[in-house]
N, C-alpha and C. Protein backbone atom coordinates (compact mmCIF):
# COMPACT_ATOMS: atom_id res chain seq x y z
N UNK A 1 -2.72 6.97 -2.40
CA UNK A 1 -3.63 6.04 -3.00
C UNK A 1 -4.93 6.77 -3.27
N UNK A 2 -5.34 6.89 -4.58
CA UNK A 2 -6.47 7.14 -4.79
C UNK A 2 -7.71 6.47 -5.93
N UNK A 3 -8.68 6.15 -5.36
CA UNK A 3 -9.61 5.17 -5.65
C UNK A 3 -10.58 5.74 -6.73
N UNK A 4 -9.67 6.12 -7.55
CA UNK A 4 -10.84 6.90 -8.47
C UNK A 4 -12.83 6.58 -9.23
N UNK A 5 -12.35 4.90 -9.13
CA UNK A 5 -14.02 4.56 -9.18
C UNK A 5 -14.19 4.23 -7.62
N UNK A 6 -14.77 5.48 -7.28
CA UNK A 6 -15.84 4.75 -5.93
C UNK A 6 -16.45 4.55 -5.36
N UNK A 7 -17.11 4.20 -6.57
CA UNK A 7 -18.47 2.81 -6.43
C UNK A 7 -18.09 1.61 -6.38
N UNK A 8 -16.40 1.26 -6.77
CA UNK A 8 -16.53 -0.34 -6.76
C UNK A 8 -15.97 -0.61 -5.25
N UNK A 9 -15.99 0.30 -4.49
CA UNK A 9 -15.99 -0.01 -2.62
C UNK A 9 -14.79 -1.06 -2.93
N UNK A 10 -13.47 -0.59 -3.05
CA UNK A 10 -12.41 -1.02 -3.11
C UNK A 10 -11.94 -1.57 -1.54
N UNK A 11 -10.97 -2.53 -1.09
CA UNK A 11 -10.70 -2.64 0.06
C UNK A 11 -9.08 -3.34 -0.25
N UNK A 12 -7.99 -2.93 0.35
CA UNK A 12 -7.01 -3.72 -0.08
C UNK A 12 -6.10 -3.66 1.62
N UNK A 13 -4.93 -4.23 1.45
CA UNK A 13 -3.89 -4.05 2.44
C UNK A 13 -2.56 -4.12 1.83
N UNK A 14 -1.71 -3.46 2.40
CA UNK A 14 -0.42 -2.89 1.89
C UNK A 14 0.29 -3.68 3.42
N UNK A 15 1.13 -4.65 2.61
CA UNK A 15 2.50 -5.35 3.66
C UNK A 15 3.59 -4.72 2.81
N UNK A 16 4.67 -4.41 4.03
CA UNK A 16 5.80 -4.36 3.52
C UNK A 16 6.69 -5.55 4.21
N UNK A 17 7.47 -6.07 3.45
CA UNK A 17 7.61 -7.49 3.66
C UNK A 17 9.48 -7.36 3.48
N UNK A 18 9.79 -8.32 4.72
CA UNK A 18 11.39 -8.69 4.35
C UNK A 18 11.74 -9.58 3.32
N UNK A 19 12.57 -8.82 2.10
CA UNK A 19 12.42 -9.67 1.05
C UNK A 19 13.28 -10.65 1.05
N UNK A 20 14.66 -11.22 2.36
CA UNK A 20 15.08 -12.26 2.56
C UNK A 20 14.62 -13.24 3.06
N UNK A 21 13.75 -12.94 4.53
CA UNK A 21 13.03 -13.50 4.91
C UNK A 21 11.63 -14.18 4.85
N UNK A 22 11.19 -13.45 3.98
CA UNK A 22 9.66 -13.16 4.32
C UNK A 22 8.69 -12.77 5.09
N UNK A 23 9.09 -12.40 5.96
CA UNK A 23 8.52 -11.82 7.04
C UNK A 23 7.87 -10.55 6.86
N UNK A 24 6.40 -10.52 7.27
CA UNK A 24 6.09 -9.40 7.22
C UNK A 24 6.35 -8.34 8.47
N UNK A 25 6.75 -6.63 7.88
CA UNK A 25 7.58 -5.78 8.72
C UNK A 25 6.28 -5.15 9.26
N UNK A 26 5.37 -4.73 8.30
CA UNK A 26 4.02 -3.82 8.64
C UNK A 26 3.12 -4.42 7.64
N UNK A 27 1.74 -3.77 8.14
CA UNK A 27 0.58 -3.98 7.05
C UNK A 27 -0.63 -3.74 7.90
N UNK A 28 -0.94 -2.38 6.61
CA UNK A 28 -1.97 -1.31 6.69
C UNK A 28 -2.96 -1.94 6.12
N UNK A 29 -4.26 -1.41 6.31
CA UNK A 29 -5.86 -1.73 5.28
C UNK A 29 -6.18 -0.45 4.70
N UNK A 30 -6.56 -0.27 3.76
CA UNK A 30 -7.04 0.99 3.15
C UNK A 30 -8.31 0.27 2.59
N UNK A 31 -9.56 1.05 3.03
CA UNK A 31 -10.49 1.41 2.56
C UNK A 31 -11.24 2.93 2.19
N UNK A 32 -11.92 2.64 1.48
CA UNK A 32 -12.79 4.36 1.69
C UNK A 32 -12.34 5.10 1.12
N UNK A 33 -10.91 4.64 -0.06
CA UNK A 33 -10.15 6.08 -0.30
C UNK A 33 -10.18 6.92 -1.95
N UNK A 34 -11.93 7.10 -1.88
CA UNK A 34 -12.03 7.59 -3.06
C UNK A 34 -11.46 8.91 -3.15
N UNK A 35 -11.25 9.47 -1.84
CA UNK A 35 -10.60 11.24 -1.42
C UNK A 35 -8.87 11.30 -1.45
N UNK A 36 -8.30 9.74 -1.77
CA UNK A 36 -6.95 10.23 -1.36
C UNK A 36 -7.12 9.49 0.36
N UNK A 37 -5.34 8.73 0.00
CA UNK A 37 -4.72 8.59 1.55
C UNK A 37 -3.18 8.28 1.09
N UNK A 38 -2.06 8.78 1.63
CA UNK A 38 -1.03 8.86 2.10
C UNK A 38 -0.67 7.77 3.09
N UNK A 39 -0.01 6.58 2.51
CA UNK A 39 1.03 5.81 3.40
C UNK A 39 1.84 6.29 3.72
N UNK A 40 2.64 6.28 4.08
CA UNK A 40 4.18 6.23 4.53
C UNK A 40 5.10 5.58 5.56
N UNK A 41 6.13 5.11 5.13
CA UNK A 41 7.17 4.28 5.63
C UNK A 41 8.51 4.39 5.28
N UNK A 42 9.41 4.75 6.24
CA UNK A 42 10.70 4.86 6.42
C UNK A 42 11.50 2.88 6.60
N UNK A 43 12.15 2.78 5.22
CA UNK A 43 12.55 2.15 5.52
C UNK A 43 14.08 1.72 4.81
N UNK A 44 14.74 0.82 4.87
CA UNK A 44 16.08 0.45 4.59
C UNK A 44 16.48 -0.77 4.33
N UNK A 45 17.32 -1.17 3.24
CA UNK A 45 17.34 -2.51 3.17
C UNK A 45 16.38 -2.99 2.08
N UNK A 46 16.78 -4.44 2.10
CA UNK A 46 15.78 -5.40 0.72
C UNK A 46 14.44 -5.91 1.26
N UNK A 47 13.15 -4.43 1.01
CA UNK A 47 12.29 -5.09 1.03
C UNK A 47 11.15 -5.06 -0.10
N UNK A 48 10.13 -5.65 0.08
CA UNK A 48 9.23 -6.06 -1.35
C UNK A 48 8.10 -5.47 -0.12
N UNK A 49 7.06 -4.73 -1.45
CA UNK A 49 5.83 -3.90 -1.19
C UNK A 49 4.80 -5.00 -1.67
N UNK A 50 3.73 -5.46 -1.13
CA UNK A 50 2.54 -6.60 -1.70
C UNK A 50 1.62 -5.41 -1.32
N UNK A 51 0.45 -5.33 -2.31
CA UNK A 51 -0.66 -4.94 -2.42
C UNK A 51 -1.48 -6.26 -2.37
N UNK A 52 -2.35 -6.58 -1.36
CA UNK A 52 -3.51 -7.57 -1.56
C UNK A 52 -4.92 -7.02 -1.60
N UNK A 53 -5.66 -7.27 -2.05
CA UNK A 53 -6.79 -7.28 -2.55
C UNK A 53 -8.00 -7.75 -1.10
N UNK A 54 -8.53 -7.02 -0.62
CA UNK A 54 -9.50 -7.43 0.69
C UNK A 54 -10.89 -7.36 0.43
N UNK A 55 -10.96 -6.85 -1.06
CA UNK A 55 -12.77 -5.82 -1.20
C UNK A 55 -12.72 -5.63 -2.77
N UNK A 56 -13.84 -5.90 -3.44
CA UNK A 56 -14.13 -5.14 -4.17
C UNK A 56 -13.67 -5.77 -5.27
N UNK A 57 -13.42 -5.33 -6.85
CA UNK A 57 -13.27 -6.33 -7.86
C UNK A 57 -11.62 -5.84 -8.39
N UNK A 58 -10.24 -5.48 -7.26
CA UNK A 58 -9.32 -5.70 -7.62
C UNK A 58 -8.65 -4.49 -6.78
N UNK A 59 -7.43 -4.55 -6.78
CA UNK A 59 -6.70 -3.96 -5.73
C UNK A 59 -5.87 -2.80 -6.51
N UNK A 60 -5.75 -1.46 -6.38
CA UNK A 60 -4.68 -0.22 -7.20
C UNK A 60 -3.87 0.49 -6.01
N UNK A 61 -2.87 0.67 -6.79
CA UNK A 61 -1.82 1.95 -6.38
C UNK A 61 -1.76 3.00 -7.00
N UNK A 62 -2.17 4.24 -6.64
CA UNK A 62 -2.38 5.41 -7.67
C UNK A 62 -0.57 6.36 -7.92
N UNK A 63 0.26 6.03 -6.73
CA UNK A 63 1.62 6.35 -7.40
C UNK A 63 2.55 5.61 -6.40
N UNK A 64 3.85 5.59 -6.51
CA UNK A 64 4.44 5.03 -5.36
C UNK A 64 6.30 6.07 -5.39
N UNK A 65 6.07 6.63 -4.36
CA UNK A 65 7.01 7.79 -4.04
C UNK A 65 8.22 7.49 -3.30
N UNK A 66 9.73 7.60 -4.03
CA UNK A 66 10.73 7.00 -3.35
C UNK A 66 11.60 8.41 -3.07
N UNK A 67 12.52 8.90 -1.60
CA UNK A 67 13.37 9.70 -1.54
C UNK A 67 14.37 9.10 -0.66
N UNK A 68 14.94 10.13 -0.36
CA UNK A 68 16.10 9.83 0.61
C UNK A 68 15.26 10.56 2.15
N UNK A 69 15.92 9.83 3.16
CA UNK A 69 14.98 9.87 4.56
C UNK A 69 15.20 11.72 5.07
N UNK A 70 14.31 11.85 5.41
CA UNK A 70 14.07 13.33 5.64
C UNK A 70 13.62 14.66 4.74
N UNK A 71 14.07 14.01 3.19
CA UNK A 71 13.66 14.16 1.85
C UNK A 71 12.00 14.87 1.71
C-alpha cells in the first residue's frame, strides 16, 4: 500500500472477511503510509478483502498480490 498524496493523512482498515459467513477472519489499520507498507496473509478458501475508509477523504490499494503459499 502506498499513499502517494500524503497530505490527505489517509487512514483506512483492511478486513479479510469469510465470504460464506461473514465473519470477519482479521483486520489491520494502516495509517502513515506515504513510504509504503506490506500486508500479508496466508489464506485459503472463499474469502472477500473490504478496504474501509477510517481517515481522510477516501480509502486506496496501491496493488494487490496473489501466489501460491510459500511462492
Amino acid at each position: 500500500m502506498v499513499d502517494w498524496d500524503g497530505a490527505m493523512t489517509r487512514a483506512e482498515r483492511i478486513d479479510v472477511v469469510d465470504a460464506a459467513t461473514g465473519a470477519v477472519l482479521d483486520s489491520r489499520a494502516v495509517s502513515g503510509f506515504s513510504g509504503g507498507k506490506y500486508l500479508v496473509w496466508t489464506v485459503k478458501g472463499h474469502v472477500r478483502i473490504q478496504v474501509v475508509r477510517t481517515g481522510g477523504a477516501n480509502a486506496v490499494v496501491s496493488a494487490v498480490f496473489f501466489g501460491p503459499a510459500g511462492g
